[in-house]
Protein backbone atom coordinates (compact mmCIF):
# COMPACT_ATOMS: atom_id res chain seq x y z
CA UNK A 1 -41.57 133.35 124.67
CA UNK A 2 -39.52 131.96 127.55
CA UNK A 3 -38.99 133.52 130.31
CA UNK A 4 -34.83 134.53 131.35
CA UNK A 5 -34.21 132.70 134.86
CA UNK A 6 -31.50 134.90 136.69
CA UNK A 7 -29.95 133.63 139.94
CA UNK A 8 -28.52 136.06 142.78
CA UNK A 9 -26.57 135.46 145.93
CA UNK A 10 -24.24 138.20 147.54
CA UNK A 11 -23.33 139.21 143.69
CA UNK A 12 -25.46 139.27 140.52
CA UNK A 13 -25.18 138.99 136.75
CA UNK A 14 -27.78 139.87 134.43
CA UNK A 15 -28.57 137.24 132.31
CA UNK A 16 -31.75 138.13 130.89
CA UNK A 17 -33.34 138.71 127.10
CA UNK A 18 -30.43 140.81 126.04
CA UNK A 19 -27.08 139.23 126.81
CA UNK A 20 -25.27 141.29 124.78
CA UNK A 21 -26.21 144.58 127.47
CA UNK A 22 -25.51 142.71 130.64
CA UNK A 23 -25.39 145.01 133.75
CA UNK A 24 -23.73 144.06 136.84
CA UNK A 25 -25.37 144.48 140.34
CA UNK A 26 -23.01 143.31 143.03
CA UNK A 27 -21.47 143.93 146.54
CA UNK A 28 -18.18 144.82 146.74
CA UNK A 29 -17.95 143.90 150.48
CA UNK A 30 -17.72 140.47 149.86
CA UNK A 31 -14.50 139.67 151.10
CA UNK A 32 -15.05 141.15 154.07
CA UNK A 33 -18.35 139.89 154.54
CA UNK A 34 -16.78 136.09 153.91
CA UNK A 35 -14.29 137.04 156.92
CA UNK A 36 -16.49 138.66 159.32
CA UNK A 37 -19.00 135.62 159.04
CA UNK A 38 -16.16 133.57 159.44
CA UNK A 39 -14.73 135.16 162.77
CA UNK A 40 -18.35 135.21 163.76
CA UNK A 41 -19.16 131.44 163.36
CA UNK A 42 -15.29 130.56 164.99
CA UNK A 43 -17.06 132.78 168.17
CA UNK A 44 -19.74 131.08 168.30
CA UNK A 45 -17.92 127.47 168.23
CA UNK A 46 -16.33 128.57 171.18
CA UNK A 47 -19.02 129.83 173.05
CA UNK A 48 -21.16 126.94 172.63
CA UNK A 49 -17.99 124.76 173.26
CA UNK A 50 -17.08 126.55 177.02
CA UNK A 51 -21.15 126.71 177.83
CA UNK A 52 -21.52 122.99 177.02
CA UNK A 53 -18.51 122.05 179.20
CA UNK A 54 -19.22 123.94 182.48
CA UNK A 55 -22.97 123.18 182.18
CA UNK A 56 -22.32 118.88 182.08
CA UNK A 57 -19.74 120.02 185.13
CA UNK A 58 -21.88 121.59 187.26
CA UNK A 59 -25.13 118.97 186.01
CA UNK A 60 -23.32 116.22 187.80
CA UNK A 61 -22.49 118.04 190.70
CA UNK A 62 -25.96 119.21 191.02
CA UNK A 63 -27.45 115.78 190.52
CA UNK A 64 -25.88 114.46 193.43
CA UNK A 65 -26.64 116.77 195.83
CA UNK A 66 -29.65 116.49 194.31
CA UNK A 67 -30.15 112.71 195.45
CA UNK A 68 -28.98 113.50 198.74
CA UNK A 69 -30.56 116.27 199.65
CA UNK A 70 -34.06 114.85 198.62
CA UNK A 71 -34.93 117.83 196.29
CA UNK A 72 -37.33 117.56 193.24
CA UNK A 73 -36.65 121.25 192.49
CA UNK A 74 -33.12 120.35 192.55
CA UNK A 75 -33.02 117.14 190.80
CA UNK A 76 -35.19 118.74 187.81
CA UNK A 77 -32.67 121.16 187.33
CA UNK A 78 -29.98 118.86 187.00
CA UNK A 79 -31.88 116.80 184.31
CA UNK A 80 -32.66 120.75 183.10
CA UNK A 81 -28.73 121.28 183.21
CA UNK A 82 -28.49 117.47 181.54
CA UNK A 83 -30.60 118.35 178.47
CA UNK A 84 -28.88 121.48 178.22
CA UNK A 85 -25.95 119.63 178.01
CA UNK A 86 -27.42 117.61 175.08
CA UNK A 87 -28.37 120.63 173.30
CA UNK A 88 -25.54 122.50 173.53
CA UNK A 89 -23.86 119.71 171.54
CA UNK A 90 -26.11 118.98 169.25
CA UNK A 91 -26.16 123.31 168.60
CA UNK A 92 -22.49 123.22 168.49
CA UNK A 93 -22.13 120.18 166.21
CA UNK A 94 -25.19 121.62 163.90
CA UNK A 95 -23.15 125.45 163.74
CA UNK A 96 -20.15 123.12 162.60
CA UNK A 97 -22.15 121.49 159.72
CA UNK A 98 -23.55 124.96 159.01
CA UNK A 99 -20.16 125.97 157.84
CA UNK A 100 -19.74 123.57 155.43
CA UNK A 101 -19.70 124.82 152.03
CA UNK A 102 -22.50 123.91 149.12
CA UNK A 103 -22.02 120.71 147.57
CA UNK A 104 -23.49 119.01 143.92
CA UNK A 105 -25.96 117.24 146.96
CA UNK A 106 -26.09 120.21 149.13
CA UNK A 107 -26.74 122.80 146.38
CA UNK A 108 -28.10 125.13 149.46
CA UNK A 109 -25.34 123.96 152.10
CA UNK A 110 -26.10 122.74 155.01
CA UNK A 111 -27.30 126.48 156.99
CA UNK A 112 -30.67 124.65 157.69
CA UNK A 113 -28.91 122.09 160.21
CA UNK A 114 -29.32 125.14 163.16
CA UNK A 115 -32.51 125.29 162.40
CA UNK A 116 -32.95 121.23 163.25
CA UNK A 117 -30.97 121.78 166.23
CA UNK A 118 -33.37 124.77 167.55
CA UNK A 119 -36.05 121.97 166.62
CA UNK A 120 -34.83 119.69 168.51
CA UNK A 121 -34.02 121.43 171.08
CA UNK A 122 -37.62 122.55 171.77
CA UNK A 123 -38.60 118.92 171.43
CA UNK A 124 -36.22 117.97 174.44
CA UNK A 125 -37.36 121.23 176.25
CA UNK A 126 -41.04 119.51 176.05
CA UNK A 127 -39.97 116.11 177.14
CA UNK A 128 -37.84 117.77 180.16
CA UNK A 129 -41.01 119.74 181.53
CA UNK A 130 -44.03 116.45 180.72
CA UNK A 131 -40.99 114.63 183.05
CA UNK A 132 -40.40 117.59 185.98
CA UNK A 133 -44.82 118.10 186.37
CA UNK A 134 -45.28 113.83 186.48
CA UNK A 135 -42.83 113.81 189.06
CA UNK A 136 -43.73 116.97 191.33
CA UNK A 137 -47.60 115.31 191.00
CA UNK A 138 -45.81 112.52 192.75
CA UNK A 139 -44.16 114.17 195.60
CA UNK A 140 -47.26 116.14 196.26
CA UNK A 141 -48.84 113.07 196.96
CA UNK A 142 -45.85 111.63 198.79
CA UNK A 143 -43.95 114.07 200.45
CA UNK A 144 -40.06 113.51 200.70
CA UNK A 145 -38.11 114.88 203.49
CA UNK A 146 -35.51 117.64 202.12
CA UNK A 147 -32.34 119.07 203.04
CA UNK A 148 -33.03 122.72 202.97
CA UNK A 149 -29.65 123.96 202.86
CA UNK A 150 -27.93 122.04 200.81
CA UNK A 151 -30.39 122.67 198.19
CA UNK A 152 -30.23 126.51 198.45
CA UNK A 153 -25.92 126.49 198.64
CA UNK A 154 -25.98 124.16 195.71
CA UNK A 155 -28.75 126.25 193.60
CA UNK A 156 -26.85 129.54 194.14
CA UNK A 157 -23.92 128.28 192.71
CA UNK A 158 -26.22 127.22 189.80
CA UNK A 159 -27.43 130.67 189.26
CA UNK A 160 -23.69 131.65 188.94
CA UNK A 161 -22.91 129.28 186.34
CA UNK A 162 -26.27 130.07 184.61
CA UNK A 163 -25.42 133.28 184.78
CA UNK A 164 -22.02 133.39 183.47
CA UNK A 165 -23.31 130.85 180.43
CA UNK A 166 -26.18 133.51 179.52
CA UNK A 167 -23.51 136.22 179.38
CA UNK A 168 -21.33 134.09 177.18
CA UNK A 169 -24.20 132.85 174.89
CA UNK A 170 -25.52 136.64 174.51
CA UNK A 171 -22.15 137.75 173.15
CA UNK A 172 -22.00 135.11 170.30
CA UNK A 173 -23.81 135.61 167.08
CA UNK A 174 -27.51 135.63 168.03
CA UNK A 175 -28.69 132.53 165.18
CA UNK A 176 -31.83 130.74 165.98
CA UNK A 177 -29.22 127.98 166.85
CA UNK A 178 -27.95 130.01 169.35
CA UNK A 179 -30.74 131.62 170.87
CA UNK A 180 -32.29 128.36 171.39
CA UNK A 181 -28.98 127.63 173.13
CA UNK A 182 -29.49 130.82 175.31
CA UNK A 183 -32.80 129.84 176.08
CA UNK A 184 -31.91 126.56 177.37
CA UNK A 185 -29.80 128.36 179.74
CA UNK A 186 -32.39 130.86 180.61
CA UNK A 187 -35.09 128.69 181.54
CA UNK A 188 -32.31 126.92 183.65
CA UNK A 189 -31.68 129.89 185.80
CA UNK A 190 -35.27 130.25 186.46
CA UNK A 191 -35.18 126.41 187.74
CA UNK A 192 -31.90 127.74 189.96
CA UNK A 193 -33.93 130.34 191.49
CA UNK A 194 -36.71 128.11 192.06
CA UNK A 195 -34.72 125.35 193.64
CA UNK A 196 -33.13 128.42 195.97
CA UNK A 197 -36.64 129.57 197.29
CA UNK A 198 -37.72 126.04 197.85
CA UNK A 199 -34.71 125.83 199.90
CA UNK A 200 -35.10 128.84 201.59
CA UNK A 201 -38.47 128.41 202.17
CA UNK A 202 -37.78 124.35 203.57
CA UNK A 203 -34.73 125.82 205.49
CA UNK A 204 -36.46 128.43 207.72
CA UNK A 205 -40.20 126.54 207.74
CA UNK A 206 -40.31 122.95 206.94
CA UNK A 207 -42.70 123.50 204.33
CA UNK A 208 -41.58 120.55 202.12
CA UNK A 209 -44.69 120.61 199.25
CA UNK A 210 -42.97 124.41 198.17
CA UNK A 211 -40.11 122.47 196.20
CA UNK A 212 -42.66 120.09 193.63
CA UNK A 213 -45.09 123.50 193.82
CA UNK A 214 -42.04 125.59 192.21
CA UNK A 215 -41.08 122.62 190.02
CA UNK A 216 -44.11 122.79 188.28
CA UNK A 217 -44.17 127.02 188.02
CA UNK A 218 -40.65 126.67 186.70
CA UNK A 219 -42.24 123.62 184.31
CA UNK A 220 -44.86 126.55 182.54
CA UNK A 221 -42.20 129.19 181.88
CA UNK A 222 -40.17 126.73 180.17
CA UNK A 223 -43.20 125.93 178.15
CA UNK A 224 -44.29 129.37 177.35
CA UNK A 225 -40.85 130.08 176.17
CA UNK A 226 -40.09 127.28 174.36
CA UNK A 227 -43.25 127.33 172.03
CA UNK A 228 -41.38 130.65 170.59
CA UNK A 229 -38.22 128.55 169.62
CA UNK A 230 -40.76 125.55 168.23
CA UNK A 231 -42.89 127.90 166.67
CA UNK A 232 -40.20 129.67 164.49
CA UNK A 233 -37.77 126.32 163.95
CA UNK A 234 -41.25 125.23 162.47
CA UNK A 235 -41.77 127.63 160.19
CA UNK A 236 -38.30 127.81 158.95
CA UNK A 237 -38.85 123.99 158.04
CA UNK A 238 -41.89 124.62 156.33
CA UNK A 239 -40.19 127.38 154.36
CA UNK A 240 -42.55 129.76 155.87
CA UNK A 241 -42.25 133.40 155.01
CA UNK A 242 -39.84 135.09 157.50
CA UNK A 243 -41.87 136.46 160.59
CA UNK A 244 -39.89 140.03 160.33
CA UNK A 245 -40.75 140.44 156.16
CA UNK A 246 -44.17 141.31 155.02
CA UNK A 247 -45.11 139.33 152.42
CA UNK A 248 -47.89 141.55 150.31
CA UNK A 249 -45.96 144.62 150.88
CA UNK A 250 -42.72 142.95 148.80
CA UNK A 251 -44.50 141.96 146.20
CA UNK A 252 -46.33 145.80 146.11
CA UNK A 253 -42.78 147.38 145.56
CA UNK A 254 -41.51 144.74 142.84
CA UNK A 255 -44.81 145.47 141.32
CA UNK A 256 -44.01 149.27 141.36
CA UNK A 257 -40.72 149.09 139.77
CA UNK A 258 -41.01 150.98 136.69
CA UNK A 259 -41.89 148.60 133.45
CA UNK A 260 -42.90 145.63 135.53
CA UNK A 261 -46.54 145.17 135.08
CA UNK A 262 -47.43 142.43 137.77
CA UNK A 263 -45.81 139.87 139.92
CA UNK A 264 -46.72 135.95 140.64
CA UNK A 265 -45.32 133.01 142.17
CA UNK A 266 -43.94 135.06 144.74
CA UNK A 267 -42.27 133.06 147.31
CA UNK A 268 -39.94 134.05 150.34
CA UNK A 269 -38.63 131.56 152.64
CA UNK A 270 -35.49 130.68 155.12
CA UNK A 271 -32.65 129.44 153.81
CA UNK A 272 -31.00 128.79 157.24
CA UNK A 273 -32.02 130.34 160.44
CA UNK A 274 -30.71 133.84 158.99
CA UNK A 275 -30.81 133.85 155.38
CA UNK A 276 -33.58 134.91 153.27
CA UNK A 277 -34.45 133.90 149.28
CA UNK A 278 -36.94 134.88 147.10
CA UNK A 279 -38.19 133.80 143.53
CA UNK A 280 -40.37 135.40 141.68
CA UNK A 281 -42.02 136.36 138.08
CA UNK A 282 -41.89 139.59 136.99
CA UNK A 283 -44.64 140.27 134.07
CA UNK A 284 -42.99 143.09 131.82
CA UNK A 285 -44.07 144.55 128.31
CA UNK A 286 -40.89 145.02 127.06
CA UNK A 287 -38.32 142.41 127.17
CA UNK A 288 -35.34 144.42 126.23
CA UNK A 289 -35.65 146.47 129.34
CA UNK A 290 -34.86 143.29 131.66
CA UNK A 291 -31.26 144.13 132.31
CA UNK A 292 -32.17 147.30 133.75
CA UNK A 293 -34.96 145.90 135.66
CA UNK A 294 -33.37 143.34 137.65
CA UNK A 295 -30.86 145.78 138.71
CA UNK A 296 -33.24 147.73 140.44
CA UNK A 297 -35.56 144.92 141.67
CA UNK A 298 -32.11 143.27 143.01
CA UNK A 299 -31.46 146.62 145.01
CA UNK A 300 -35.03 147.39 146.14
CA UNK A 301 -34.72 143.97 147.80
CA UNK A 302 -31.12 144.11 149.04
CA UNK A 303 -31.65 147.27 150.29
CA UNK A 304 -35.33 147.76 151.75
CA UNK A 305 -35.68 143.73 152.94
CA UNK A 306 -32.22 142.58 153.35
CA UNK A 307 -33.05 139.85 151.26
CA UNK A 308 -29.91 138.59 149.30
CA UNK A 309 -30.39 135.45 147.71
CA UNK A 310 -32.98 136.39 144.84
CA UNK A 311 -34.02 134.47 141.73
CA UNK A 312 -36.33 136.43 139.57
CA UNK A 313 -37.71 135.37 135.88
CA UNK A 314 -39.06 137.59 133.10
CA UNK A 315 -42.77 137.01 131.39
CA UNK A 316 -44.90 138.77 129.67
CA UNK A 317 -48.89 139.25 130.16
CA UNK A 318 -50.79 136.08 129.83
CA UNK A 319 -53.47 133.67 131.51
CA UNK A 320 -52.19 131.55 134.54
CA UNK A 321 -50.99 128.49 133.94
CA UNK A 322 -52.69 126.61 137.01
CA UNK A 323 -54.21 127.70 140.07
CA UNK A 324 -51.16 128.01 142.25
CA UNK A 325 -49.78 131.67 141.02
CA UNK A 326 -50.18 134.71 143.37
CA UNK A 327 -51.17 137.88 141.72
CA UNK A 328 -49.44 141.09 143.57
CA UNK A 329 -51.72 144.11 142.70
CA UNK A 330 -53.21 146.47 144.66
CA UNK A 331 -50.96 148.22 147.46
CA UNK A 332 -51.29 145.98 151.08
CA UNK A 333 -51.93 149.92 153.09
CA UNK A 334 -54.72 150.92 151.27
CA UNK A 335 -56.87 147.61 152.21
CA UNK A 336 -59.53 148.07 154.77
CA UNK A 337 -58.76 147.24 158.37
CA UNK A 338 -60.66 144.17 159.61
């Protein structure tokens, strides 16, 4: 007998073996929900929008003095400020696309573009630091004279802006779009601070070698914190199962709901860089209870998981089909710890 596929996103019909009992499951919210995500996303578009512009401002202005004053630390965080620049717009145009609605060849819409952005935007993050350690190898090797000074005035106004920018970012609607956005700017106030002690530190001793020395120290925290972004862009691509939802213990509690006798071909993945679906076969030994059933597997999920979009299909007991179906038994606490 054929299983009943049922479909949920924000609101639910039952649509399973016994139309003529359908039970509704859905959130009456929704309007609001629509208009709060809206507002939200309008935020956001301006945040990233104000960020992007003062950050290309102040990039050109520190480039410059960069050049003249003879600074690596200060040139690398103007090409920092640069990429920044770069991702900001590609972050802004990719929360843009986000909000366009599904379409007969976007049946998903397009939620997943942040999550290319973030990519990205660890991608340039790499190419930025290979470029600031090839270049602080070379002024090692061949000091440059540098304009103490000038590079510590300039990089203290580039901790302001930073700062401000980090403030702004932090207030918007924290997507993985976004906090790769904040990130950028993060990493970018570390190479501020760094360019200010290798001006201090040229200013009062004449050390020159301390400004490629902190170019390269700023180079490995933008490393270590952009493998987080890279890692978790990644796995959203790969339609991963979220980092925050444990997988086992899910399909433990839709195995517990009462008259469902098993669970395979589990899966839970990212939609977007927030949203969360899940399919899944429920094995049941009475098909007439399905109505009921999905009701409550629909709120365990909504309510214990946050997960929202959910499509779930009836079976009934019998021998897997291939190898690929994942059996959800036994209860994920009472394993033994390895």
């Amino acid at each position: 007998m054929a299983g009943a596929h049922h479909h949920h996103h924000r609101s639910a019909r039952s649509q399973g073996a016994h139309p003529a009992a359908p039970l509704a499951f859905a959130t009456h919210d929704e309007p609001h929900a629509h208009a709060h995500a809206g507002s939200a996303s309008a935020a956001t578009a301006r945040a990233l929008t104000f960020v992007l512009l003062i950050t290309a401002g102040f990039a050109g202005v520190e480039a410059i003095a960069g050049w003249l004053a003879g600074s690596l630390a200060l040139l690398s965080d103007a090409g920092h400020m640069v990429t920044d620049a770069m991702s900001l717009g590609i972050a802004l145009f990719a929360q843009r696309l986000s909000m366009r609605p599904p379409s007969p060849r976007a049946s998903y819409g397009y939620a997943r573009a942040e999550v290319l952005a973030a990519f990205v935007n660890a991608l340039a993050l790499v190419a930025l630091v290979g470029f600031i350690v090839v270049e602080a190898v070379r002024r090692l090797l061949e000091p440059a004279p540098v304009a103490g000074g000038a590079v510590l005035g300039v990089a203290g106004v580039g901790l302001v802006v930073n700062l401000v920018a980090a403030y702004i970012l932090s207030r918007a609607s924290q997507s993985l779009n976004t906090r790769g956005a904040l990130l950028h700017v993060l990493s970018d106030m570390l190479g501020s601070i760094a360019a200010m002690l290798a001006g201090a530190v040229v200013l009062f001793t004449g050390w020159t070698p301390i400004d490629p020395i902190l170019s390269m120290v700023v180079a490995v925290l933008i490393l270590r914190s952009t493998w987080r972004l890279f890692s978790q862009s990644t796995g959203v691509l790969m339609e991963g199962v979220p980092s925050h939802l444990d997988y086992e213990q899910i399909g433990y509690r839709l195995s517990r709901v009462a008259g469902v006798h098993g669970v395979h071909d589990l899966h839970i993945w990212h939609m977007g860089s927030d949203d969360v679906a899940l399919s899944a076969h429920l094995m049941l030994a009475d098909g007439s209870r399905w109505p009921t059933l999905l009701a409550e597997a629909q709120l365990l999920l909504l309510r214990d998981f946050g997960i929202r979009h959910v499509t779930l299909q009836p079976s009934w007991p019998a021998p897997p089909v291939d190898g690929k179906v994942i059996p959800i038994a036994p209860d994920p606490a009472s394993k033994p710890k390895s």
